[in-house]
Structure formats: structure tokens, C-alpha cells
Protein backbone atom coordinates (compact mmCIF):
# COMPACT_ATOMS: atom_id res chain seq x y z
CA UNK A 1 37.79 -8.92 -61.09
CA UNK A 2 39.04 -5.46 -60.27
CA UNK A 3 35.52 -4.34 -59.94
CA UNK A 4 34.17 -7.22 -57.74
CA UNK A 5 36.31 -6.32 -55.55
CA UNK A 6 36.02 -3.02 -55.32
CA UNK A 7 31.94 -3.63 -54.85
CA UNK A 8 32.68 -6.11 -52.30
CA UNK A 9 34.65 -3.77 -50.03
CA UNK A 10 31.99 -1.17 -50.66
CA UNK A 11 29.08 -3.74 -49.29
CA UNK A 12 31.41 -4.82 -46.33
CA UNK A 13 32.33 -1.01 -45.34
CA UNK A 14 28.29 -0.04 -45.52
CA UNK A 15 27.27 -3.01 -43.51
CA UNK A 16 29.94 -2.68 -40.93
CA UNK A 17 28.51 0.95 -40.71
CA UNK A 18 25.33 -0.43 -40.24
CA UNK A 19 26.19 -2.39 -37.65
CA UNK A 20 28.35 -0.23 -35.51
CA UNK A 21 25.11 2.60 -35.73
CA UNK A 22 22.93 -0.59 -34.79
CA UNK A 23 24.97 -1.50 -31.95
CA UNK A 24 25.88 1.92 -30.40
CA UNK A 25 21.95 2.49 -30.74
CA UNK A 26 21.06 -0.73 -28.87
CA UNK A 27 23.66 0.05 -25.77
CA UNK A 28 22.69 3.87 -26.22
CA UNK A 29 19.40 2.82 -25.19
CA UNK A 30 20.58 0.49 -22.01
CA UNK A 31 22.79 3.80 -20.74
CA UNK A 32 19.16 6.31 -20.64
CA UNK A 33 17.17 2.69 -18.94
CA UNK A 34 19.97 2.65 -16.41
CA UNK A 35 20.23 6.29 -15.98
CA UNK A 36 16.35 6.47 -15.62
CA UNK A 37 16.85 3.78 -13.07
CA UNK A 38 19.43 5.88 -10.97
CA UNK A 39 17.71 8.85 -11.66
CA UNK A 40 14.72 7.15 -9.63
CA UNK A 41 16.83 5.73 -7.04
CA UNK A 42 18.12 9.20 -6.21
CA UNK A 43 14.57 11.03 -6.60
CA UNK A 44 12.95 8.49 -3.53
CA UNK A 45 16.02 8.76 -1.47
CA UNK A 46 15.77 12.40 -1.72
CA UNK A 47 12.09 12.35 -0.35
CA UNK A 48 12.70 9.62 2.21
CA UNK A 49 15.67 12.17 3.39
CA UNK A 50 13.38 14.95 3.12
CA UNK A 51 10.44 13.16 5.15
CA UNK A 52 12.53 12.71 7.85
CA UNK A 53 13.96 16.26 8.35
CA UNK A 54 10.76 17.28 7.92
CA UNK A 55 9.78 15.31 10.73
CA UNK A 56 12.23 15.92 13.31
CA UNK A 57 12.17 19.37 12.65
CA UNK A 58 8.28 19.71 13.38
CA UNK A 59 8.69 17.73 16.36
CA UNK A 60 11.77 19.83 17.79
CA UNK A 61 9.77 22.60 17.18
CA UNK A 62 7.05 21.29 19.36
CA UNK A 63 9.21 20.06 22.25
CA UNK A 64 10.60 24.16 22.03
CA UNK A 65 7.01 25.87 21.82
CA UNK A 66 4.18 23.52 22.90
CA UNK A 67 4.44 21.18 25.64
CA UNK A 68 4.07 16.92 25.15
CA UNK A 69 0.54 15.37 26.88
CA UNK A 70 1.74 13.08 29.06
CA UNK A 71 -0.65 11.23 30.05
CA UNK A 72 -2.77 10.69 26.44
CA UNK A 73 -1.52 9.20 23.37
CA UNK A 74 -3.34 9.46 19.59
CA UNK A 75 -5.09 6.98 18.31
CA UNK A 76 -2.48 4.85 16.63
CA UNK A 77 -0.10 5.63 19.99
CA UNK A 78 1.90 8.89 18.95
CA UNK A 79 3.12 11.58 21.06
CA UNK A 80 0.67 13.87 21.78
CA UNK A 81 1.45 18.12 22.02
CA UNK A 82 -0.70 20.50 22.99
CA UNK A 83 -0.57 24.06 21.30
CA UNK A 84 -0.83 27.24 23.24
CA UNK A 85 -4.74 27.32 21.99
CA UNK A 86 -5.05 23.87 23.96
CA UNK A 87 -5.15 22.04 20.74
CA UNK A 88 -3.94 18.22 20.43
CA UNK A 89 -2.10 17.22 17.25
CA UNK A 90 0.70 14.62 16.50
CA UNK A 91 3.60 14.34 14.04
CA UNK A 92 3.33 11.67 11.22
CA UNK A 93 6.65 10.38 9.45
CA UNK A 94 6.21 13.16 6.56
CA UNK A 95 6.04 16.01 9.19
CA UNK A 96 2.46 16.88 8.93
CA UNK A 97 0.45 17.50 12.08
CA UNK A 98 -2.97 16.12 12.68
CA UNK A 99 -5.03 17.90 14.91
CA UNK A 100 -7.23 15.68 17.18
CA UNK A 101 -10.26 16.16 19.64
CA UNK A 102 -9.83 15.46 23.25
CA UNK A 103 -11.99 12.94 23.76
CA UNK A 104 -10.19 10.74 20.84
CA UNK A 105 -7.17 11.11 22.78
CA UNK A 106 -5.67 7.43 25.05
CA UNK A 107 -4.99 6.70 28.30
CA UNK A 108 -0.95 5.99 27.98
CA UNK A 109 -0.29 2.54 28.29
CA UNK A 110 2.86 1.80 31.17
């Protein structure tokens, strides 16, 4: 009797091992999915921040050094600037500048 017990207690002490690895396994792997998760959150909220600095800082740079067309819009109805070489070119949300030709320029709607 002596020894059914003590191989019972051995069986219940392994599998309640087993388990707790099992379990701390299963929830170890729902902490990296949400940190993933945040992780990605904070990456495209980093960019969207960035984008937009980028942006206003191109544009306050134009208002300082090249002077706004006003009379013309782009093609999709930006602000226009001109650059000390008389070249056109407006500011998309990421901060780029796209150079356009004169004669793709618009009349300004009022």
C-alpha cells in the first residue's frame, strides 16, 4: 500500500509539472502575440508622426525660401511653390516634393 502511494504522488507531482510548463507555455505565447501587436501599433504611429513632421517641415521651408503660385494649383489641387530656378513642385503628406511642368499647372478655383 505504502508503495502505491508513494507512485501515485510521484504521477500526480509529474503531471502537475506538466501542466503548469503547458500552461505557462500557452499564455507565454499570447504575451509575444500581444506584444507583436503593440509593437506594430507603435511602429505605424511612429511613421504617421514622422510623415507629418516631415511634411510641415518641407512646407515651412518653402513658405521661408521659395514663394507660393498664387494663381495655379497641381493637378490634384495642392499648393503650388516656385523655386528660385522657376521650378513648380508641391508637398505630398510624406514630405516629398514633386516637381511639375508649367503647363500641367490649374487655374485656382475661387
Amino acid at each position: 500500500m505504502k508503495k502505491v502511494f508513494i507512485y501515485a504522488s510521484a504521477l500526480l507531482l509529474t503531471s502537475s509539472i506538466a501542466f503548469a510548463q503547458d500552461t505557462a507555455r500557452t499564455t507565454g505565447q499570447k504575451i509575444k502575440k500581444g506584444a507583436k501587436n503593440t509593437g506594430h501599433a507603435i511602429k505605424k504611429g511612429a511613421t504617421k508622426a514622422g510623415n507629418k513632421t516631415a511634411e510641415y517641415t518641407v512646407k515651412g521651408a518653402a513658405k521661408s525660401m521659395d514663394k507660393p503660385y498664387e494663381g495655379k494649383t497641381a493637378p490634384n489641387g495642392e499648393k503650388v511653390y516656385i523655386t528660385n530656378d522657376s521650378r513648380y513642385y508641391w508637398v505630398d503628406k510624406k514630405g516629398g516634393r514633386h516637381f511639375v511642368k508649367e503647363d500641367q499647372l490649374k487655374d485656382k478655383m475661387k
